[in-house]
N, C-alpha and C. Protein backbone atom coordinates (compact mmCIF):
# COMPACT_ATOMS: atom_id res chain seq x y z
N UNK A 1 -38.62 -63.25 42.58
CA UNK A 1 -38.67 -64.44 43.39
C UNK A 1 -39.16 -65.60 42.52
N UNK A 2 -38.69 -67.04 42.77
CA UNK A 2 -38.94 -67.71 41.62
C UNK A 2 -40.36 -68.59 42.44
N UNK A 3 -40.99 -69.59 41.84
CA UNK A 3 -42.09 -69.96 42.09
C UNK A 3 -41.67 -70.87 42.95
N UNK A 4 -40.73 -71.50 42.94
CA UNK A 4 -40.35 -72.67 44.15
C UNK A 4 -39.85 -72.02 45.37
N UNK A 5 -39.23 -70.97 45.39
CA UNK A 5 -38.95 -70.55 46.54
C UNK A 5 -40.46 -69.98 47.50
N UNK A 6 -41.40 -69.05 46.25
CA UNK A 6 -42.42 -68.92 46.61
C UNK A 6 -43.23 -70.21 47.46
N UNK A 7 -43.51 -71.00 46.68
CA UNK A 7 -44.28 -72.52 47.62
C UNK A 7 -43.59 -72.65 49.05
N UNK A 8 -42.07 -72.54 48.94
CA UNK A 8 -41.39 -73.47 49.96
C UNK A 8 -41.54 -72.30 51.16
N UNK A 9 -41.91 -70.88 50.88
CA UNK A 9 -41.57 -69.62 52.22
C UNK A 9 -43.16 -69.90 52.49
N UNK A 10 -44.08 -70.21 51.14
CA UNK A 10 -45.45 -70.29 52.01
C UNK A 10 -45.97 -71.41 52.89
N UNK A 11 -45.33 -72.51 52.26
CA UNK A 11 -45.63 -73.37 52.61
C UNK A 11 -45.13 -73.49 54.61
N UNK A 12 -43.94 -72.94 54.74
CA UNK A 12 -43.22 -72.68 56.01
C UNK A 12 -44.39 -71.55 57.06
N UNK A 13 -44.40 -70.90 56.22
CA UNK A 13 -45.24 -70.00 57.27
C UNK A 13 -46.97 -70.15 57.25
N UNK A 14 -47.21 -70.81 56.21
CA UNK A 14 -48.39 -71.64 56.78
C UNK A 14 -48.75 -72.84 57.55
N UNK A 15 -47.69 -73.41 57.76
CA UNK A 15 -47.74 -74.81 58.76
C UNK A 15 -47.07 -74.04 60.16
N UNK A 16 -46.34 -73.42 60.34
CA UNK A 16 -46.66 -72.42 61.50
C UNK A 16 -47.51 -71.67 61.79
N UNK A 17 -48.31 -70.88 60.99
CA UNK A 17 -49.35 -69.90 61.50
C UNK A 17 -50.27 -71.00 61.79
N UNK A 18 -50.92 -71.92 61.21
CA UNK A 18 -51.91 -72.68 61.34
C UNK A 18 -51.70 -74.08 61.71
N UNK A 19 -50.48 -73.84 62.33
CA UNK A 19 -50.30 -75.66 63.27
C UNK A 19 -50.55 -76.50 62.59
N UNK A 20 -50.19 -76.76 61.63
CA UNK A 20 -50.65 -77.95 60.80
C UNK A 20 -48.95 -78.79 60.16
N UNK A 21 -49.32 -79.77 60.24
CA UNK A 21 -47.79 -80.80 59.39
C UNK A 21 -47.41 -79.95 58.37
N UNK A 22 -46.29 -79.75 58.02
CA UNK A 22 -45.88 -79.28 56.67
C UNK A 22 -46.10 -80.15 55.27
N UNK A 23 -46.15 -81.43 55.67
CA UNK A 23 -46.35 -82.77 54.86
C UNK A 23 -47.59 -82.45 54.34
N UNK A 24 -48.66 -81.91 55.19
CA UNK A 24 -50.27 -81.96 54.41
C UNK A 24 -49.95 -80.97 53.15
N UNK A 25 -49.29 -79.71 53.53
CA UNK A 25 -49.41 -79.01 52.18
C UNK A 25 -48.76 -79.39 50.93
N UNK A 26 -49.82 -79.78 50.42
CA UNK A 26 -49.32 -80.49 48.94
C UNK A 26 -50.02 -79.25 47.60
N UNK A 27 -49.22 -79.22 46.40
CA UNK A 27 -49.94 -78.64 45.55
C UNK A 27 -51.60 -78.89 45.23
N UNK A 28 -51.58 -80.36 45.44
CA UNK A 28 -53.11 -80.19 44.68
C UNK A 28 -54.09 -80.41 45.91
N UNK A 29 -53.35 -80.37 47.39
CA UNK A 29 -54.62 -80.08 48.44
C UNK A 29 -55.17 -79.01 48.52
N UNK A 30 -56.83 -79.27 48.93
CA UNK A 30 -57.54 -78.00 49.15
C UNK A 30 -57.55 -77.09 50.20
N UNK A 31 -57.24 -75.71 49.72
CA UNK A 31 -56.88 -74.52 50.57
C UNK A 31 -57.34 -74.75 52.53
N UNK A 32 -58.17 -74.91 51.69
CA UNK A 32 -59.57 -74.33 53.37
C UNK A 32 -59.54 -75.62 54.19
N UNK A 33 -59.52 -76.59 53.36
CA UNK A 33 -59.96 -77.75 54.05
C UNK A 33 -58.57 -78.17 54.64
N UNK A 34 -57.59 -77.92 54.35
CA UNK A 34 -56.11 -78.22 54.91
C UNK A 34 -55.88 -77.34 55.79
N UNK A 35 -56.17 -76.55 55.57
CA UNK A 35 -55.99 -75.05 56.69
C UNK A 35 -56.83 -75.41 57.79
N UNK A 36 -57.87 -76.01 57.71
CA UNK A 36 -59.22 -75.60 58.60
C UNK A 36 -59.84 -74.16 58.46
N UNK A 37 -59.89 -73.84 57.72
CA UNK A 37 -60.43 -72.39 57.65
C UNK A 37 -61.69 -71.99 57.61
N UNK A 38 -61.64 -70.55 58.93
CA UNK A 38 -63.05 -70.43 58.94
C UNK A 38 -62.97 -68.46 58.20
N UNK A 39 -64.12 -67.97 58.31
CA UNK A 39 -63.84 -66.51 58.09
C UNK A 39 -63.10 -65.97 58.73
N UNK A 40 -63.06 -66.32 60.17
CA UNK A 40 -61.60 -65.55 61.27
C UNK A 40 -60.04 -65.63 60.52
N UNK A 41 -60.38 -67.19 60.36
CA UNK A 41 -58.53 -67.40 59.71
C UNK A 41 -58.32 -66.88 58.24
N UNK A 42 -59.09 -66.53 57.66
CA UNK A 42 -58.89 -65.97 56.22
C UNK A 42 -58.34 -64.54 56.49
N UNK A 43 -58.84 -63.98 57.90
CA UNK A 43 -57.92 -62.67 57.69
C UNK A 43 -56.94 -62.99 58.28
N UNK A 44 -56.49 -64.08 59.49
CA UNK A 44 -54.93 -64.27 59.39
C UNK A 44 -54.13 -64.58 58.46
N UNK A 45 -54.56 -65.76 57.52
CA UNK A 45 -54.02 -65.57 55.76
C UNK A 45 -53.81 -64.76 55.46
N UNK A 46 -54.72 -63.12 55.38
CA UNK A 46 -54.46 -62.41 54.60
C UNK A 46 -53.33 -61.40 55.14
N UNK A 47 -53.18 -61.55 56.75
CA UNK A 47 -52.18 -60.63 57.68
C UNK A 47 -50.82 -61.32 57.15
N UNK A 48 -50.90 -62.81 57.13
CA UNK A 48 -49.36 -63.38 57.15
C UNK A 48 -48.79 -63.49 55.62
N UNK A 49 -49.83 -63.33 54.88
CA UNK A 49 -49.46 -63.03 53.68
C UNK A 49 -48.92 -61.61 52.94
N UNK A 50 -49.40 -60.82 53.86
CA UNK A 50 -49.08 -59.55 53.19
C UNK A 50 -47.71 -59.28 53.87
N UNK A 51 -47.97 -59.66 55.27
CA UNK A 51 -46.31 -59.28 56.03
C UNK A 51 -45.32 -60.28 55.42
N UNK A 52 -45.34 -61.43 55.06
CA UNK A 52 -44.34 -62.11 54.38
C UNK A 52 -43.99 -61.52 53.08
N UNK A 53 -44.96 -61.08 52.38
CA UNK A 53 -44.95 -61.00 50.26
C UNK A 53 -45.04 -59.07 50.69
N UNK A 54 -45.33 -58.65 51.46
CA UNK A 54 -45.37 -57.14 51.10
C UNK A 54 -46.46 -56.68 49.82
N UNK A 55 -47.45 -57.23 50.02
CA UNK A 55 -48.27 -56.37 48.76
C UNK A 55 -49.67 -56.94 50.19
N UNK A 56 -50.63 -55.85 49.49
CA UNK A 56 -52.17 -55.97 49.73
C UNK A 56 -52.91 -56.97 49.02
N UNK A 57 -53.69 -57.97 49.64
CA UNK A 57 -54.65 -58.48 49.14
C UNK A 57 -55.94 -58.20 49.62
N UNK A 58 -57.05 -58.11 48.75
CA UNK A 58 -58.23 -58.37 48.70
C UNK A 58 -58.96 -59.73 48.70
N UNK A 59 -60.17 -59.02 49.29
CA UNK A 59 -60.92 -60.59 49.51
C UNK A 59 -61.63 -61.27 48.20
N UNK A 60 -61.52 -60.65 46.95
CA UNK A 60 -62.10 -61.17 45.75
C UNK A 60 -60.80 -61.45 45.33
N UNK A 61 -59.81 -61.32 45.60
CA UNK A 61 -58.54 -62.17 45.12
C UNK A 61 -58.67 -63.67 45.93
N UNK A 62 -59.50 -64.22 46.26
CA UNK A 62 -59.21 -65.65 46.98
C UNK A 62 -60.38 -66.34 45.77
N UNK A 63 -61.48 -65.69 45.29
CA UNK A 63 -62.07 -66.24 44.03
C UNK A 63 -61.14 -67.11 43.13
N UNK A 64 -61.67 -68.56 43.12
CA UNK A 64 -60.72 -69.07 42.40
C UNK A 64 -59.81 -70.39 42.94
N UNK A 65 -59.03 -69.86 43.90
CA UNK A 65 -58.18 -70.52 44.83
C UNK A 65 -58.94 -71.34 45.11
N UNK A 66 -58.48 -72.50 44.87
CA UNK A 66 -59.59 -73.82 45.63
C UNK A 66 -57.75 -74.47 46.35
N UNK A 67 -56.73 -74.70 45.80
CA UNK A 67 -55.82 -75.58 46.34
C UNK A 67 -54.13 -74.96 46.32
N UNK A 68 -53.54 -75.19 46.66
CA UNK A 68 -52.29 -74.54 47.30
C UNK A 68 -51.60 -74.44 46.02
N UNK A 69 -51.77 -75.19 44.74
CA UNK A 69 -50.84 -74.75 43.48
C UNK A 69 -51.78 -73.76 43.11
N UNK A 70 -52.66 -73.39 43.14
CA UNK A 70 -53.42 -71.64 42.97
C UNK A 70 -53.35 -70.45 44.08
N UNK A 71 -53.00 -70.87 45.21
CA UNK A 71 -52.48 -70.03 46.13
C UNK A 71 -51.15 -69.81 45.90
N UNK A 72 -49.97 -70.47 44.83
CA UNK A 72 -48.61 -70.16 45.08
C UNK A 72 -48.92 -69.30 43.66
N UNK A 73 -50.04 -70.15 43.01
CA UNK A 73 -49.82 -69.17 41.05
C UNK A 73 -50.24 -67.40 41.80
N UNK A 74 -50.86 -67.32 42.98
CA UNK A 74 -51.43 -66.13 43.17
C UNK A 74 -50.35 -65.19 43.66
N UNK A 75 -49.82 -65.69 44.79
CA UNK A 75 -48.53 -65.52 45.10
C UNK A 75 -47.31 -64.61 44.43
N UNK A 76 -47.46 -65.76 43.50
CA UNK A 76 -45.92 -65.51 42.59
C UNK A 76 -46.54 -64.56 41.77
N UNK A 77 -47.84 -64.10 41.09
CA UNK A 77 -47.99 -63.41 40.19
C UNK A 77 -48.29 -61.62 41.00
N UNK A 78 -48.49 -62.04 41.70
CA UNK A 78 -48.62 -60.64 43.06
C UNK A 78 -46.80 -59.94 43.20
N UNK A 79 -46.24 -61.17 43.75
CA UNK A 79 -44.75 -60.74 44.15
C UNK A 79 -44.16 -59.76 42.85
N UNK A 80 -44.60 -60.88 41.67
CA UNK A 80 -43.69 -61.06 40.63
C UNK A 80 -44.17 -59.33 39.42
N UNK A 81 -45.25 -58.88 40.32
CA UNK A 81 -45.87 -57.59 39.26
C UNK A 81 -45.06 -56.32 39.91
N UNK A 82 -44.67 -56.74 41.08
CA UNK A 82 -44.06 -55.28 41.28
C UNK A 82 -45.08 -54.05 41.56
N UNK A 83 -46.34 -54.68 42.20
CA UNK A 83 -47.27 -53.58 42.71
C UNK A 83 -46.90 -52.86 43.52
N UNK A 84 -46.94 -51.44 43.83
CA UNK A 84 -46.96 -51.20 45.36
C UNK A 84 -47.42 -51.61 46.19
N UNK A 85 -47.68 -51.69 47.51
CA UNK A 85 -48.34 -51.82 48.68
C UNK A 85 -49.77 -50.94 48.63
């Protein structure tokens, strides 16, 4: 999967899961603060992420992530390893 398609499927199913404009998600906005995110919604992130991308994440995989061009580098490097589930 290439990295633009990656942004553009997350970007879609995060302005649906979390009601928000699609316009706010920009690469260099911040994760949480665009999301509104509290500890509840970090595990819907982590539900709509795994059912969209098919791999497991952990919660020390969000270390790091401050803004949506590090949520797509995370993304794409998850999709792109060919882990199992």
């Amino acid at each position: 999967m290439q990295f633009l398609e990656i942004a553009e499927k997350t970007n879609a199913f995060l302005a649906e899961e979390f009601e928000i404009e699609i316009s706010k998600i920009t690469p260099e906005a911040n994760l949480k603060d665009t999301l509104e995110l509290d500890s509840l919604d970090y595990i819907d992130l982590v539900v709509v992420i795994e059912s969209n991308f098919n791999f497991k994440v952990q919660p020390e995989d969000f270390v790091g992530i401050v803004n949506f061009h590090d949520f797509y580098e995370y993304v794409f490097a998850r999709v792109n390893a060919k882990e199992p589930v």
